[in-house]
Protein backbone atom coordinates (compact mmCIF):
# COMPACT_ATOMS: atom_id res chain seq x y z
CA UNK A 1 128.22 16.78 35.89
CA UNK A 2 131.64 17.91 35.36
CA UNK A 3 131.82 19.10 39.30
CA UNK A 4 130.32 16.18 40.51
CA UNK A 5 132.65 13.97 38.43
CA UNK A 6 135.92 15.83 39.64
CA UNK A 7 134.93 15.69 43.57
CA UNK A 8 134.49 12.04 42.88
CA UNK A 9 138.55 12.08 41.50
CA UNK A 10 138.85 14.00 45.12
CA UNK A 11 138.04 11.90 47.05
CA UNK A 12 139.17 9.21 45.33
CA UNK A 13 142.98 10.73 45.85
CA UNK A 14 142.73 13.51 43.50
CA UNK A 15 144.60 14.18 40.42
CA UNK A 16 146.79 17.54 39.87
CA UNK A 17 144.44 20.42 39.30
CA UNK A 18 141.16 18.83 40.43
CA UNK A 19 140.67 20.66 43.70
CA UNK A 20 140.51 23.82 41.02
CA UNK A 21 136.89 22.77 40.41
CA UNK A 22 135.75 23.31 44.03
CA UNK A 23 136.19 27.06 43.76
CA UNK A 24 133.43 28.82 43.55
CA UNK A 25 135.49 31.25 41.30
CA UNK A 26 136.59 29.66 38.98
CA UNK A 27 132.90 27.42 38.48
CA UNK A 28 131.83 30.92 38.24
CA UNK A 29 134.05 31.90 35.37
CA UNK A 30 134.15 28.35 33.27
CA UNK A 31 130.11 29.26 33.40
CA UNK A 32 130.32 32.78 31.92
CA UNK A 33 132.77 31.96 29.24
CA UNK A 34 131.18 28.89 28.64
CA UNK A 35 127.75 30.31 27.92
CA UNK A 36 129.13 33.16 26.10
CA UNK A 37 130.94 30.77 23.57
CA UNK A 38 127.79 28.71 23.72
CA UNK A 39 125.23 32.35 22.91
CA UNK A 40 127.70 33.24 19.85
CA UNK A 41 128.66 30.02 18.07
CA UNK A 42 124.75 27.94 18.58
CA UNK A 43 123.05 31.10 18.57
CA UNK A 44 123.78 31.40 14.55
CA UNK A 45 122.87 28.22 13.69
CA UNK A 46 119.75 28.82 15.66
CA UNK A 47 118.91 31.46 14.13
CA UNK A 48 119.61 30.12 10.66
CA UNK A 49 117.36 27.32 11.42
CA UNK A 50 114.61 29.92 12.57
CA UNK A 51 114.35 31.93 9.15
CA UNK A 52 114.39 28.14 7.79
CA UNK A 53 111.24 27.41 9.74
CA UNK A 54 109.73 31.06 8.70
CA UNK A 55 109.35 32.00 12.35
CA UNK A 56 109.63 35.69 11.63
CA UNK A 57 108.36 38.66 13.94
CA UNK A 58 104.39 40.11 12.89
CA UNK A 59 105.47 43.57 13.16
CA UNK A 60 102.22 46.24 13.51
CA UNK A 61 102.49 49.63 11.83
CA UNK A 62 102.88 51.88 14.61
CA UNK A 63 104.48 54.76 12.69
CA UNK A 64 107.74 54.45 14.17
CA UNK A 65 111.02 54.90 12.37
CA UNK A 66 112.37 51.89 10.95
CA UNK A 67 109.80 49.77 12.87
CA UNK A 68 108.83 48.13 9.35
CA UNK A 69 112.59 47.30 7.96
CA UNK A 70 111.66 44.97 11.08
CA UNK A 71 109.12 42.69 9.67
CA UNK A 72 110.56 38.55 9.45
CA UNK A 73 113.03 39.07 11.86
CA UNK A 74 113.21 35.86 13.30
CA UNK A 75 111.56 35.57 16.76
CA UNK A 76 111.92 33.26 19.65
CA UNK A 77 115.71 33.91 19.98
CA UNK A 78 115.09 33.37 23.98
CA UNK A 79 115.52 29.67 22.78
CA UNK A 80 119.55 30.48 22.82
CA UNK A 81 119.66 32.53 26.33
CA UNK A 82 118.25 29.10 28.10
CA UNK A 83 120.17 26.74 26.38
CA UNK A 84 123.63 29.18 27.07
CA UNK A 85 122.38 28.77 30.43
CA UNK A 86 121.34 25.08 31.48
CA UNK A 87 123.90 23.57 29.65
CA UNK A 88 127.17 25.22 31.83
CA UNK A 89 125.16 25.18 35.07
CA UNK A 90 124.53 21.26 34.15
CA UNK A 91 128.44 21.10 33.44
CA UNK A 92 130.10 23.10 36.35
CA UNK A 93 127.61 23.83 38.78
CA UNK A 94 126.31 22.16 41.97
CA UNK A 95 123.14 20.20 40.95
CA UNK A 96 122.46 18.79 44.57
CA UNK A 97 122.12 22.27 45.68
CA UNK A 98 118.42 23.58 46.62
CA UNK A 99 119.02 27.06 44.64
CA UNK A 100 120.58 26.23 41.45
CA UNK A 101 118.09 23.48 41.42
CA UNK A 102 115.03 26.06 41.74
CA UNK A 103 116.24 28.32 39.37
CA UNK A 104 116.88 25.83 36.70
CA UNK A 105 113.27 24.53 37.64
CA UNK A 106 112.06 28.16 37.56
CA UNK A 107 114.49 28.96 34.06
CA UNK A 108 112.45 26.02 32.00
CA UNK A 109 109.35 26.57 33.90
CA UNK A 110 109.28 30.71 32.40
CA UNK A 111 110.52 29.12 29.27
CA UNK A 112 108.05 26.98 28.85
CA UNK A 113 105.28 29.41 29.09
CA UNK A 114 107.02 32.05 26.90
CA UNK A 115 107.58 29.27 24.22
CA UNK A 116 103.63 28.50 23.93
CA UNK A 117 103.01 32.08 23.60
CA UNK A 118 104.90 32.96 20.70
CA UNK A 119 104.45 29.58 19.07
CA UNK A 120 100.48 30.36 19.02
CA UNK A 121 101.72 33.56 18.05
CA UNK A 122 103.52 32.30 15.06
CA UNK A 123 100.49 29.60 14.49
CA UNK A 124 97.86 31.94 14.04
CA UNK A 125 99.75 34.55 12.49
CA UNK A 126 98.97 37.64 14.55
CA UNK A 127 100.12 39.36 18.14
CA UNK A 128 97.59 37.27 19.98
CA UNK A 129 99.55 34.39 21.51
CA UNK A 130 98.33 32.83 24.94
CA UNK A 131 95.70 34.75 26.85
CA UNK A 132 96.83 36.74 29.64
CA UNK A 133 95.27 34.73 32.11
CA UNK A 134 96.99 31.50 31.45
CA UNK A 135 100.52 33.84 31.64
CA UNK A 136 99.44 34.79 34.97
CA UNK A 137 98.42 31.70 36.16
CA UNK A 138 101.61 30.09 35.15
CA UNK A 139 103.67 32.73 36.93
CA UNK A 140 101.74 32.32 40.22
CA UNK A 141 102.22 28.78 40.04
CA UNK A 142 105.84 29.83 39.85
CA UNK A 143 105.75 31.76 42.81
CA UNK A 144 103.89 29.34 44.97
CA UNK A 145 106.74 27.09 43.64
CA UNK A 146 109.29 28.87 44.75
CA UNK A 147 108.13 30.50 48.12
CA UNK A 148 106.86 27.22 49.27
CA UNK A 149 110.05 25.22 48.82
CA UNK A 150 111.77 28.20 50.81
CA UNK A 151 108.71 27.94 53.62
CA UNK A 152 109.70 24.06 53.97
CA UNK A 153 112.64 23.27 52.69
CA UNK A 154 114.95 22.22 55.26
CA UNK A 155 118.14 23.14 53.05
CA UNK A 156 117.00 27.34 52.77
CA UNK A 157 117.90 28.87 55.99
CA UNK A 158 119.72 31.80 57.61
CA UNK A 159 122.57 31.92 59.61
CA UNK A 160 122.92 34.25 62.61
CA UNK A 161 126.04 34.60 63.82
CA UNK A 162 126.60 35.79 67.27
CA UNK A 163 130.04 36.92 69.10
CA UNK A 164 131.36 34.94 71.71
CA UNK A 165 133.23 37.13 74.67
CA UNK A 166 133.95 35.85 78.11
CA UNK A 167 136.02 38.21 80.70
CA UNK A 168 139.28 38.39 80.60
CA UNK A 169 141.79 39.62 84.03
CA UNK A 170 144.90 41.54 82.88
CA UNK A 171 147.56 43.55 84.88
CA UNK A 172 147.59 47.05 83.20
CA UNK A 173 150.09 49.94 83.45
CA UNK A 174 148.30 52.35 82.87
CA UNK A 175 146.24 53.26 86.01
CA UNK A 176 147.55 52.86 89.48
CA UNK A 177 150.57 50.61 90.14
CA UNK A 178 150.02 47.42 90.07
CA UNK A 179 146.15 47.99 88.70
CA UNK A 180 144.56 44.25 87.25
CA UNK A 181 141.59 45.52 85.25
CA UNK A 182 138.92 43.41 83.47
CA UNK A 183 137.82 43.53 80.17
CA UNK A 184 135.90 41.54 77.63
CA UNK A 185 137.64 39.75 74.58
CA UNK A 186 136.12 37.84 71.33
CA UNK A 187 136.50 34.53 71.63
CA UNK A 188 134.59 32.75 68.59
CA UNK A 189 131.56 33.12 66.47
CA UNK A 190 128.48 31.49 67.34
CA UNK A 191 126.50 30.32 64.58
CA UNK A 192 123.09 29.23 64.46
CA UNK A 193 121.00 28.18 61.09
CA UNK A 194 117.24 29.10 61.38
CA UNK A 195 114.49 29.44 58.91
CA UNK A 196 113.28 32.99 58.88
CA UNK A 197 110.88 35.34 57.23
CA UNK A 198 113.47 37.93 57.32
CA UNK A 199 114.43 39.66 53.66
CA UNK A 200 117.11 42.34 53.47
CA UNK A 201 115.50 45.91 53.09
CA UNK A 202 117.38 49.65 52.00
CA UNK A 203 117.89 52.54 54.72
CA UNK A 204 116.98 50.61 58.38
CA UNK A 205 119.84 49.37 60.53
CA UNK A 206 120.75 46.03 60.24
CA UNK A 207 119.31 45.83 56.87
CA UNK A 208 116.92 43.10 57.95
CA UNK A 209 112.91 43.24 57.74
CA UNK A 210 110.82 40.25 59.49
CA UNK A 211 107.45 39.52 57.48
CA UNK A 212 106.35 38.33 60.98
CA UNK A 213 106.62 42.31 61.93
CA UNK A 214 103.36 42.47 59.84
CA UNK A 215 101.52 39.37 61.09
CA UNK A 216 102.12 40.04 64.96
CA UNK A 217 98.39 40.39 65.47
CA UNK A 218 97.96 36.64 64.81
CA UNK A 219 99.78 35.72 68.72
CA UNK A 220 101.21 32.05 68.32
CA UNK A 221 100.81 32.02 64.63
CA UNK A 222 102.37 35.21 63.80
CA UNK A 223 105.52 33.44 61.89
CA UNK A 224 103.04 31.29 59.59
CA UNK A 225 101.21 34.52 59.10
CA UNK A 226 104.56 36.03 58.03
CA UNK A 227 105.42 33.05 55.57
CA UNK A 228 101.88 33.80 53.96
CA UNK A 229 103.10 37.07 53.52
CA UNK A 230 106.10 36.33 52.11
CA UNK A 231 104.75 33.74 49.38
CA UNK A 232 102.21 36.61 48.34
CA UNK A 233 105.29 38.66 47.97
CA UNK A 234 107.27 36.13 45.76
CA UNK A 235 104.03 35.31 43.59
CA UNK A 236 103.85 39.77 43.29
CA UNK A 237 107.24 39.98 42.57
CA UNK A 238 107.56 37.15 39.92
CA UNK A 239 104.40 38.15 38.46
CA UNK A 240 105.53 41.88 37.90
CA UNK A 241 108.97 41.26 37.32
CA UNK A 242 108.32 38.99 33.92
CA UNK A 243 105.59 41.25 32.95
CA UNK A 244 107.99 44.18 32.96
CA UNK A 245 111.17 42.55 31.03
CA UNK A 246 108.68 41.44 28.70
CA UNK A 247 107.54 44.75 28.04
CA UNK A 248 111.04 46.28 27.96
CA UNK A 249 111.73 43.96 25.35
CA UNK A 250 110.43 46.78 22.29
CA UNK A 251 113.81 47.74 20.84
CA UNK A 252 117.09 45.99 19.93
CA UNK A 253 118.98 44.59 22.98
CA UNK A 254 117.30 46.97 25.31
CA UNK A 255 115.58 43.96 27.71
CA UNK A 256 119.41 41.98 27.32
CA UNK A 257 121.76 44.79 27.78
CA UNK A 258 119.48 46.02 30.83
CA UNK A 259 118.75 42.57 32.63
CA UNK A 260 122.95 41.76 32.05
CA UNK A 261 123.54 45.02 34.40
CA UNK A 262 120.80 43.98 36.96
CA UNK A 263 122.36 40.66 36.72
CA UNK A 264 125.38 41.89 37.64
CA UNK A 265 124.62 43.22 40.47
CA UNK A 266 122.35 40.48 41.76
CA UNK A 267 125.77 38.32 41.57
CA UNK A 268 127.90 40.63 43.46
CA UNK A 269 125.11 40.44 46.37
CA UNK A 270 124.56 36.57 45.98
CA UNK A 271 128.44 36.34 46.66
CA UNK A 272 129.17 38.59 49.51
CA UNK A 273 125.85 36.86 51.18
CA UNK A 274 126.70 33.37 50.34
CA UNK A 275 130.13 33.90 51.95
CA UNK A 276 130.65 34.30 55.79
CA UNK A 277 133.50 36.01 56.13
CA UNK A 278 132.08 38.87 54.01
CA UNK A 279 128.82 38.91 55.16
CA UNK A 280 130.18 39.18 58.85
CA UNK A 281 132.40 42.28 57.73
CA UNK A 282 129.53 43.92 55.96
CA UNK A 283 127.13 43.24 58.42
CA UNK A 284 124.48 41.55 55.78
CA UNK A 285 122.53 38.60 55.55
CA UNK A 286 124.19 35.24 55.17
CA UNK A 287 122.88 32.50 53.49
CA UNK A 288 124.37 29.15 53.62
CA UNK A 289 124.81 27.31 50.33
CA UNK A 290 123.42 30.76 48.38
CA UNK A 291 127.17 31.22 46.66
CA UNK A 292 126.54 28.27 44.53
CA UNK A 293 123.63 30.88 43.02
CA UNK A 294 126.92 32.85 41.75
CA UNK A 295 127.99 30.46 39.08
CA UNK A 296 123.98 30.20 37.85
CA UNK A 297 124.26 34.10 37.44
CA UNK A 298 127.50 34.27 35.52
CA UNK A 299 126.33 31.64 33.01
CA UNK A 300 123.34 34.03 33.08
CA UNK A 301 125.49 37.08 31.99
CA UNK A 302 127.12 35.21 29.36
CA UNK A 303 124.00 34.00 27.80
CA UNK A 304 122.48 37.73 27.50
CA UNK A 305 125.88 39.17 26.52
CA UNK A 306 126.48 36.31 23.54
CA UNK A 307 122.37 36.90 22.84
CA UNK A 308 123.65 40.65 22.39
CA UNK A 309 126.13 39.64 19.81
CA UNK A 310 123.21 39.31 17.37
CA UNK A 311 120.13 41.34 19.35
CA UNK A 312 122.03 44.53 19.37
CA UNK A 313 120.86 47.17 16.68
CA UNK A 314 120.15 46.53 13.97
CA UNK A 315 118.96 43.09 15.42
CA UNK A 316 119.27 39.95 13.52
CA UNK A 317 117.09 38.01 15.70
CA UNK A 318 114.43 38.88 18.72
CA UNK A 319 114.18 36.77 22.28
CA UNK A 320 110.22 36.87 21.89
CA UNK A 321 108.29 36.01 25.17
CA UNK A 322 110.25 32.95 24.95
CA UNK A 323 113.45 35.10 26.60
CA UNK A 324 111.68 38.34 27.99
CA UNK A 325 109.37 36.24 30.18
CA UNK A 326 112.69 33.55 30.91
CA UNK A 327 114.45 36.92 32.17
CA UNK A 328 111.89 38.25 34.08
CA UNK A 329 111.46 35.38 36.17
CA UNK A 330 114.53 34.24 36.51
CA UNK A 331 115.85 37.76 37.93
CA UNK A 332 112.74 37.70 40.28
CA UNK A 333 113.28 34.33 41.74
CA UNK A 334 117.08 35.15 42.13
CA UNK A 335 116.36 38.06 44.06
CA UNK A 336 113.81 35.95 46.23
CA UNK A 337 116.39 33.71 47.33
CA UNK A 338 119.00 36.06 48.24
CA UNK A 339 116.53 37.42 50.34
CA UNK A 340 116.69 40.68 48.35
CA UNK A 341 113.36 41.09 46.69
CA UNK A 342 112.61 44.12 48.18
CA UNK A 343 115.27 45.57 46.49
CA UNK A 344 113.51 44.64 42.63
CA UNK A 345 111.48 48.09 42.52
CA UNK A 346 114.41 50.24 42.42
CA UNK A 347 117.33 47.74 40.80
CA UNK A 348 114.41 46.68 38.34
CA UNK A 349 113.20 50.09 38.18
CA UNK A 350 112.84 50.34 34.53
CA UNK A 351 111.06 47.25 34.01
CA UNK A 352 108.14 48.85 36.41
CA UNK A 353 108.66 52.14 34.92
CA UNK A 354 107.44 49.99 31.38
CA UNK A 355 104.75 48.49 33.36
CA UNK A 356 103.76 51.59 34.89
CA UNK A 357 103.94 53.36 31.28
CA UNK A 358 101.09 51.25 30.35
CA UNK A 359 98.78 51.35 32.97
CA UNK A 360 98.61 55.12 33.07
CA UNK A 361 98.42 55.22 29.79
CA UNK A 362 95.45 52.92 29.38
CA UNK A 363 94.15 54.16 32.86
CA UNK A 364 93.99 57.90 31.58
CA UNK A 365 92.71 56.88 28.34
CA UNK A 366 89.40 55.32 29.67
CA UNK A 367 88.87 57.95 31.90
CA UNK A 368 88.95 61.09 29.47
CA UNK A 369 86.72 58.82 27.09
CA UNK A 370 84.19 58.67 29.95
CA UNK A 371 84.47 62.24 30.98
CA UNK A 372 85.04 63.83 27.21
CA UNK A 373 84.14 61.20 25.19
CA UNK A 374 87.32 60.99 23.32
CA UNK A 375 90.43 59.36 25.06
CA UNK A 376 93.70 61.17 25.91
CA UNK A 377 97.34 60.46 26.37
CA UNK A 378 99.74 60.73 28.64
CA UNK A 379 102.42 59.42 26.92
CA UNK A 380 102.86 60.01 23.02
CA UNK A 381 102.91 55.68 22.74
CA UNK A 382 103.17 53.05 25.31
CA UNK A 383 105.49 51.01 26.56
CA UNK A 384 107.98 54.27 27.43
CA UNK A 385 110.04 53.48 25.36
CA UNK A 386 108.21 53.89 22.57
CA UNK A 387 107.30 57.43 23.68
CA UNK A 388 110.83 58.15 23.02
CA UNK A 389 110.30 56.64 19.47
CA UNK A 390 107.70 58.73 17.91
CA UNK A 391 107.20 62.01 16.90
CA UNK A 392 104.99 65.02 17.76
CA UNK A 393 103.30 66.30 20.98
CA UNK A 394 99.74 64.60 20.64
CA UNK A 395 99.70 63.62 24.48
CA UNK A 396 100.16 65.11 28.53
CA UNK A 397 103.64 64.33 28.29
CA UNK A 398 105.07 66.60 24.90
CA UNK A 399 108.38 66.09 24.92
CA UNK A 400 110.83 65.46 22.87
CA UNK A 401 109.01 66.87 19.92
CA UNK A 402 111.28 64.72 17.31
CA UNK A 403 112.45 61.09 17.51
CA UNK A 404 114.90 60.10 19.33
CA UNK A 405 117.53 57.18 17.77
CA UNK A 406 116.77 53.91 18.55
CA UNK A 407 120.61 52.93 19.44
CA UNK A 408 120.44 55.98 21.27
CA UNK A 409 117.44 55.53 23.78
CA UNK A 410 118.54 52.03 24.31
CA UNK A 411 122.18 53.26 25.08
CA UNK A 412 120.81 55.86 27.55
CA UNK A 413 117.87 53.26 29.40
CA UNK A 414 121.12 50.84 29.94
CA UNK A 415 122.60 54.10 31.14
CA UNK A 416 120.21 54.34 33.95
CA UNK A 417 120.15 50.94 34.63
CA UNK A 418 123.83 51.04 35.42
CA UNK A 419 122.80 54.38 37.68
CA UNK A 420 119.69 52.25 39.52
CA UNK A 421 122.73 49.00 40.48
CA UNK A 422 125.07 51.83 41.83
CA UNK A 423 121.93 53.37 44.11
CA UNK A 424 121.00 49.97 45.13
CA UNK A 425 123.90 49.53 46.86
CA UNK A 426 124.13 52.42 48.11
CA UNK A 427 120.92 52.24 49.87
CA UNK A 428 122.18 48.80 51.37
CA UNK A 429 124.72 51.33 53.01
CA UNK A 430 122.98 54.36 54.05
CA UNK A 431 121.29 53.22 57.85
């Protein structure tokens, strides 16, 4: 509103300090601290109004230190990540623009599902909130969404910009007397937007994998072929992406503090690839229009940081599926866009890791029933980090024999996460 508002005064003749609101920098920063003051001051009342409502946390008795002392929390905190976000990007950013506009769609869309589930939750008074079916269906629908409008959309494209050199005839003094030599010289960039199938990918030159690679068998229809491909990636990648925040989301402000560092990184790579000059230096993938996807992100990392004010441990109030599923998706469909979903298993490493966790675990468990009639465990609980929590060596996987700190596992997982951003760019420069 605000944006669209002062490039009206623009054109209109402009008043002194308007033209500060076309930066991309400074949209970027009025969104972080914007959301951040939103997350801290509304985020209070909000949860005020939650214990008002009784919308407290149903906490099982796992045997886990402290777990108990947990029990009423209020729940469904994720209402004050999406409300830090839409309301700056609806202020500052750039609401004719395809991407902001599909991850606002895609923000509300997660929301919405994660809201159901813990209000039927909270209805019926147990852990049971919407069957896992209906989550998945509402997260392929998501992806379809999403890798559909990038498959027609004429506004998502790629640019591919080509030197320009034409021969040049010079005298040179440094051969034979009176020598004219000819050499090449850059002229100008030639730029060309196309709609591709091409996503960014670690530790191959030129950083750039075709989908249509995979789909070559199909002759004249090998490109459609490699936008099917692609959409089944996007629904994968949303689907496993929300599935894994929301399991990450066990302990205080392990999901937030986590998804802020991915988040972080995602921004740095929407901005280098949504601006030319850089992307030409670097040699990456640009994407016209994508830097508007910056000033989304940094109201992003101000909503999780503010939610941290009052997440962190010991944690006044929880994000519920309402926020876990909200971050999930949202980080999946941003990667998407940039053209950097390929990157999600190792930047998002410890969201699959939690996924992973559980499918052993449940994996091994029915197997040993069959074969000895009494399940086993890899892991002392499930999701991982939960492992960490409890004590004794009743599984594959013994250590450590005594808890481990809550503060201090989620300190050390955010740790890593940190670790897993730096490697992901360094993969994007080892080829």
């Amino acid at each position: 509103m605000l944006y669209s508002l002062f490039q009206y005064i623009q054109e209109g003749g402009g008043i002194p300090g308007s033209r500060l609101m076309g930066y991309l920098t400074v949209r970027s920063v009025l969104a972080l601290l914007l959301s951040l003051f939103l997350a801290t001051v509304i985020g209070r009342r909000i949860i005020d109004r939650l214990q008002i409502m009784q919308v407290g946390e149903m906490v099982r008795n796992l045997g886990l230190e402290g777990q108990m002392k947990k029990t009423g929390t209020p729940t469904m905190g994720g209402i004050i990540i999406i409300i830090s976000i839409l309301v700056p990007c609806l202020l500052v950013g750039d609401l004719t623009n395809i991407y902001m506009i599909l991850l606002l769609v895609s923000t509300l869309w997660m929301g919405t599902i994660g809201f159901l589930d813990d209000y039927l939750k909270i209805k019926r008074h147990n852990k049971d909130g919407m069957k896992g079916k209906f989550k998945i269906l509402g997260q392929v629908g998501l992806g379809l969404l999403v890798g559909l409008t990038m498959c027609l959309s004429p506004d998502i494209t790629q640019r591919q910009v080509t030197a320009v050199a034409e021969p040049v005839m010079e005298y040179s003094t440094s051969g034979a007397a009176g020598e004219i030599v000819e050499h090449t010289t850059l002229i100008e960039n030639e730029t060309t937007d196309v709609k591709s199938t091409q996503t960014t990918i670690p530790f191959v030159k030129d950083n750039n994998f075709d989908y249509a690679y995979l789909t070559q068998w199909m002759g004249p229809y090998a490109q459609t072929g490699g936008w099917i491909v692609f959409i089944l990636v996007v629904i994968v990648a949303v689907a496993a992406t929300s599935n894994g925040a929301n399991l990450t989301d066990g302990l205080d402000g392990l999901c937030a503090g986590t998804s802020a560092i991915i988040c972080v990184a995602l921004a740095i790579m929407a901005y280098l690839g949504g601006n030319i000059i850089y992307s030409t230096y670097l040699n990456i993938m640009y994407i016209p229009g994508s830097g508007e996807l910056v000033v989304f992100m940094s109201a992003f990392i101000g909503a999780l940081i503010g939610f941290l004010w009052y997440n962190a441990f010991p944690a006044q109030v929880f994000m519920g599926d309402t926020g876990s599923l909200t971050i999930g998706g949202i980080i999946a469909v941003f990667a998407i866009l940039i053209h950097k979903e390929l990157l999600i298993p190792l930047l998002c490493a410890i969201f699959f890791i939690e996924d992973l966790s559980v499918m052993i675990q449940v994996a091994y468990f029915k197997y040993t029933k069959r074969k000895y009639g009494e399940g086993r465990r890899v892991f002392k609980m499930t999701p991982l980090h939960h492992h960490f929590q409890k004590e004794g060596i009743e599984s594959l996987i013994k250590t450590p024999v005594r808890a481990i700190a809550e503060p201090k596992i989620v300190t050390r997982f955010w740790i890593i996460g940190i670790f897993l951003a730096v490697l992901t760019f360094i993969t994007l420069k080892i080829r």
